[in-house]
Protein backbone atom coordinates (compact mmCIF):
# COMPACT_ATOMS: atom_id res chain seq x y z
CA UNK A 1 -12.29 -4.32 0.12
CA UNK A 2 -11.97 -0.71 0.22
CA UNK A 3 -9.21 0.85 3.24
CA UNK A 4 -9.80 4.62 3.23
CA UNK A 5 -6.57 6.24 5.38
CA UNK A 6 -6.55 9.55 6.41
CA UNK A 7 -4.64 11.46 9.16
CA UNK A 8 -1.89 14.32 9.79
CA UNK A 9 0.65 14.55 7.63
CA UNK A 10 3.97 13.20 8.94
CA UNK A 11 2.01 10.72 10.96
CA UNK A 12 2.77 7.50 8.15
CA UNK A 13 -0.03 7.54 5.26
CA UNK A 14 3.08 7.04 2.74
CA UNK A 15 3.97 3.43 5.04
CA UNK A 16 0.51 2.59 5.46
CA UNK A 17 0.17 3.51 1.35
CA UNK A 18 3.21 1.28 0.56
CA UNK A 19 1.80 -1.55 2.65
CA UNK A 20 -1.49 -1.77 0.65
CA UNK A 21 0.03 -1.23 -3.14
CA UNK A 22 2.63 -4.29 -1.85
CA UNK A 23 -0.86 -6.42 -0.84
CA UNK A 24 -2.09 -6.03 -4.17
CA UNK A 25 -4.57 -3.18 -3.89
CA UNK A 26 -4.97 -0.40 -6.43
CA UNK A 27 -3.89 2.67 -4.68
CA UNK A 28 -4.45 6.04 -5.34
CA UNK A 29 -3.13 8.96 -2.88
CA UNK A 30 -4.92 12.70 -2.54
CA UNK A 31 -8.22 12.22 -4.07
CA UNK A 32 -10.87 14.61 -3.32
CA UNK A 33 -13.61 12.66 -1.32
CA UNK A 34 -16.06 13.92 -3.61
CA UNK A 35 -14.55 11.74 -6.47
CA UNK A 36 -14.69 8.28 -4.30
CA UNK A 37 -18.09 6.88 -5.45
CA UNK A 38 -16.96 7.35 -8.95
CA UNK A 39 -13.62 6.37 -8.42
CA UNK A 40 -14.94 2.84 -6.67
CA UNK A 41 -17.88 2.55 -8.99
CA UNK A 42 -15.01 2.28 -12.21
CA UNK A 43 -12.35 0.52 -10.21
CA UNK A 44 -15.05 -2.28 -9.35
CA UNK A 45 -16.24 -2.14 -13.01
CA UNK A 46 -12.57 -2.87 -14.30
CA UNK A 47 -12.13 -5.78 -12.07
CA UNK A 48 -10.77 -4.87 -9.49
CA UNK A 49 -11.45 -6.01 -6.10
CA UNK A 50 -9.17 -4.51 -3.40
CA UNK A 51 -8.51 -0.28 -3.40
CA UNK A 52 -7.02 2.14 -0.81
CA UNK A 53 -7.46 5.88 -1.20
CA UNK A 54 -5.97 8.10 0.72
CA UNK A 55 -8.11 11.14 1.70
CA UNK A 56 -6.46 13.99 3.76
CA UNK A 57 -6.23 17.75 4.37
CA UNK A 58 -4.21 17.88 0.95
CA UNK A 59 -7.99 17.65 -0.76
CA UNK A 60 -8.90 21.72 0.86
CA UNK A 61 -12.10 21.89 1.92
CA UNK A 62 -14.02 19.00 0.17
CA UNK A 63 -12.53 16.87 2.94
CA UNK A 64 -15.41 18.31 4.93
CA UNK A 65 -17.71 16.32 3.10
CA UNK A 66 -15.62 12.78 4.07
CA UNK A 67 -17.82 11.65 6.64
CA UNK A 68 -21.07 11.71 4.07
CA UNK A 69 -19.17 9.95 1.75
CA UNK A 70 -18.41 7.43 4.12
CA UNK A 71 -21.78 6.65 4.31
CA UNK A 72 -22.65 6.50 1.35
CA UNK A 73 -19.22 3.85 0.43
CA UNK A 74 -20.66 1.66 2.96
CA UNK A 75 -23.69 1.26 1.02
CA UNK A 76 -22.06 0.53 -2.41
CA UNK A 77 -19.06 -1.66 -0.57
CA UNK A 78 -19.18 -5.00 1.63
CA UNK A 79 -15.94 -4.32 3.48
CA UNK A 80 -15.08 -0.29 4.00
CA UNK A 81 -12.22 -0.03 6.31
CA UNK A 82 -11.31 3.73 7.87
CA UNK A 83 -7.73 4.02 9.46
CA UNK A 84 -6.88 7.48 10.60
CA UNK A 85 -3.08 8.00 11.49
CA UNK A 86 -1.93 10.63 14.47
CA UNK A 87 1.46 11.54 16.09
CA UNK A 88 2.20 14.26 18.86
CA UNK A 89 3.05 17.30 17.66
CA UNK A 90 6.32 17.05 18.69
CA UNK A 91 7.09 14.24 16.63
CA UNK A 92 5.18 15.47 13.74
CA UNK A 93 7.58 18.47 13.95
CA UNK A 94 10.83 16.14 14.31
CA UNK A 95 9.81 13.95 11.21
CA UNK A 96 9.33 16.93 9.35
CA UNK A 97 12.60 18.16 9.84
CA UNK A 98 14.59 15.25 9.31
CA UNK A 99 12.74 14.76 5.79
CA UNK A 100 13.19 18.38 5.16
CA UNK A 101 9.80 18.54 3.56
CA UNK A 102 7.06 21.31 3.67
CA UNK A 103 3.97 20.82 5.70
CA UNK A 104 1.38 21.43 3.06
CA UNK A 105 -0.52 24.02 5.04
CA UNK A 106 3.25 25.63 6.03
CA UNK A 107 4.29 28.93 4.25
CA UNK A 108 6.02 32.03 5.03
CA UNK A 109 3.22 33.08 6.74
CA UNK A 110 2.25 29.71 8.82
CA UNK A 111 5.07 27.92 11.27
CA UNK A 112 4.73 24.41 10.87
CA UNK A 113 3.79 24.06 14.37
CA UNK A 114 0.58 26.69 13.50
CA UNK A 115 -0.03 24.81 10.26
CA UNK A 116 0.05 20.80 12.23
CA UNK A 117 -2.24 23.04 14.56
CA UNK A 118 -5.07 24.10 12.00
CA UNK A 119 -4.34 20.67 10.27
CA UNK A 120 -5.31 18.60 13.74
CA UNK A 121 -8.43 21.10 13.92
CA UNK A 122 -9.71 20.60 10.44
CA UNK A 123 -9.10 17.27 10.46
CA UNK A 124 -11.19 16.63 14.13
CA UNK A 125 -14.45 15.00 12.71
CA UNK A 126 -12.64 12.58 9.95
CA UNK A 127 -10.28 11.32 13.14
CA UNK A 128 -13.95 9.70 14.29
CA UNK A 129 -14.82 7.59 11.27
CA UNK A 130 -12.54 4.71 12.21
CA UNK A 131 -9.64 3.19 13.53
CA UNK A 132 -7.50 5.75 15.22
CA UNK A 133 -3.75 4.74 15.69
CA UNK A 134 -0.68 7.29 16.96
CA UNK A 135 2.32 6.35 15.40
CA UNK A 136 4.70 8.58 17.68
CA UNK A 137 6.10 5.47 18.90
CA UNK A 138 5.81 3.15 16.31
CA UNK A 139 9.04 2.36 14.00
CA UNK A 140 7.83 2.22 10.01
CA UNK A 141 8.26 -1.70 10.39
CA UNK A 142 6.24 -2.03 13.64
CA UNK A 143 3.38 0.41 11.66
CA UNK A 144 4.04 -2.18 8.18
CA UNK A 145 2.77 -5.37 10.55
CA UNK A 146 0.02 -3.44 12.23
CA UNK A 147 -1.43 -2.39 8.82
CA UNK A 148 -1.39 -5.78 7.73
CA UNK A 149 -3.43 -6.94 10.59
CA UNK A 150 -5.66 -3.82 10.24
CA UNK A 151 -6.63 -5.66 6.65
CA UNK A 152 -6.55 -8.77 7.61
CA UNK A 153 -3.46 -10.18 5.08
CA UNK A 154 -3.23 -13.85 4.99
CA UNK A 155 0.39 -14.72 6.61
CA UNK A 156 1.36 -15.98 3.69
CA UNK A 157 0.57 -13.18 1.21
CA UNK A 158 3.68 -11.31 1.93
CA UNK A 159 6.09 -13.76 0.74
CA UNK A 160 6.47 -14.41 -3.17
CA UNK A 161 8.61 -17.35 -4.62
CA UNK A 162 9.68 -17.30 -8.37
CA UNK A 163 11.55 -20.43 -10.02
CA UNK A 164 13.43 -19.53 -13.28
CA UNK A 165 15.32 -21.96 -15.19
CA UNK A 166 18.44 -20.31 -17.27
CA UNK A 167 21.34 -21.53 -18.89
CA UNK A 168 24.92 -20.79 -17.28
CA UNK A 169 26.29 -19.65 -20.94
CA UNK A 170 23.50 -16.89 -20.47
CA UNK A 171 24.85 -15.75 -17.17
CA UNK A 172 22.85 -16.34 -13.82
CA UNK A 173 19.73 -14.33 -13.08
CA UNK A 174 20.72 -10.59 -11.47
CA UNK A 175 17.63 -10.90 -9.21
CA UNK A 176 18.50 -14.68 -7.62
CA UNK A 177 18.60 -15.31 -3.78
CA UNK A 178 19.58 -19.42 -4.69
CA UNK A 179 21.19 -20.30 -7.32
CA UNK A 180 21.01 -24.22 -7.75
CA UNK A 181 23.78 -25.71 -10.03
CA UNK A 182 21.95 -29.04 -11.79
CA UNK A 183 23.98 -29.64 -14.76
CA UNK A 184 24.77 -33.21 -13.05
CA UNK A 185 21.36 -33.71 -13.54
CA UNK A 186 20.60 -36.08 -17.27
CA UNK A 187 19.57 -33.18 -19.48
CA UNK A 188 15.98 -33.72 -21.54
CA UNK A 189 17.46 -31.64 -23.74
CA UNK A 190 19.64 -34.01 -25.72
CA UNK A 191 16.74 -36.76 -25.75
CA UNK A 192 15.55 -36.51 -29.72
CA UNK A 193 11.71 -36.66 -28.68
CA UNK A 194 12.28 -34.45 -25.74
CA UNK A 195 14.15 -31.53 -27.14
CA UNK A 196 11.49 -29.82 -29.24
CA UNK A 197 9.58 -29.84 -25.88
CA UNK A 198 9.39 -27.72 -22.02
CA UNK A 199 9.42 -28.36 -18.70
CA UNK A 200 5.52 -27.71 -19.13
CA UNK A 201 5.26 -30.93 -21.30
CA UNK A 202 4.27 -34.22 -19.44
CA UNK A 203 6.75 -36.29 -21.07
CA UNK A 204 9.55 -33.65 -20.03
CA UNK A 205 8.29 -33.71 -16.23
CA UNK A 206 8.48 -37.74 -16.28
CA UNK A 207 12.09 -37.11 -17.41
C-alpha cells in the first residue's frame, strides 16, 4: 500500500503523518516527487510493504511533475492512495499563529496570507489527484479516525498488548498499566526439573 498526502501547510499532513508511522508504514515527509519511483522501487525491494510519502509545496517546483508520477506509481503499485488536506484560509492563518511557525513560502517580503495564497494556487492541480478533505473543522483526533478509515486499518490494529513477567525484588515495570501480584501462585521456580527452564517450555506451561 502506498498513501501519498499532500495539501496546504497548516491543514494536518504532520496528524495524518503520525497516523500512518503509528499503523506501521515507513514514512518519509518532503520528498521531491521525482524521487518516488525510486524511493518505492527500494522500499519494496527491502521488504517492505506499506509506505506514506508526503509530497507538498516544500519540494519547489518538481511538485509540478506530481500528477505524472502518479501515474506512473499506479502502474508499479496495487493499492496507491492520494489524500490531499485543505483548511480556509482563515484557519490556516490561526493555526499558524498559535504554533508560531513560518509558512514556508512566508518571508519578509510575503505575508502569510499572500504566501497560503500562492501556496493554494500552485498547489490547484495536485488537490485533483485524490481524496480531498478540509480539516477547518476537524479536531486532530476526529482527523486521526478519519485517516484510519481513509486506509482501511483493521479495528484492531490500533491497540497493542504486551505481557512481561518481572520479579518484585527488580522493581515493577515503569511502562505497566496492570500490575498483577501472583506470588500466591506455586512458583515453577523452586521445582528441581523446572528451574533450569521458561515459561516457553511445555513442562513449565503444564505447571
Amino acid at each position: 500500500q502506498l498513501v501519498l498526502i499532500s495539501g496546504l501547510s497548516g491543514s494536518g499532513k504532520s496528524v495524518a503523518l503520525n497516523v500512518m508511522e503509528d499503523s506501521g508504514h515507513y514514512v518519509v515527509d518532503n520528498l521531491p516527487s521525482a524521487l518516488l519511483p525510486q524511493l518505492v522501487t527500494h522500499l519494496r525491494g527491502a521488504g517492505y510493504q506499506r509506505i506514506a510519502v508526503a509530497v507538498d509545496v516544500r519540494s519547489g517546483s518538481s511538485i509540478a511533475a506530481l500528477p505524472r508520477q502518479v501515474e506512473a506509481l499506479r502502474a508499479m503499485v496495487g493499492d496507491v492512495r492520494f489524500l490531499f488536506l485543505d483548511a480556509r484560509d482563515e484557519t490556516l492563518i490561526a493555526r499558524f499563529s498559535e504554533t508560531r511557525r513560518s509558512h514556508p513560502l512566508a518571508d519578509e517580503r510575503v505575508t502569510l496570507a499572500e504566501a497560503i495564497a500562492k501556496e493554494r494556487e500552485t498547489l490547484e492541480r495536485v488537490a485533483e489527484l485524490g481524496h480531498r478533505v478540509d480539516t477547518s473543522d476537524l479536531p486532530s483526533n476526529a482527523l486521526r479516525a478519519w485517516v484510519k478509515d481513509f486506509i482501511r486499518l483493521d479495528a484492531t490494529s490500533g491497540l497493542t498488548l504486551l505481557f512481561e513477567s518481572f520479579g518484585f525484588k527488580h522493581g515493577v515495570p515503569l511502562d505497566a498499566d496492570f500490575v498483577f501480584d501472583v506470588r500466591c501462585l506455586p512458583n515453577p521456580h523452586y521445582e528441581k526439573q523446572l528451574a533450569p527452564l521458561t515459561g516457553r517450555d511445555a513442562p513449565v506451561d503444564t505447571f
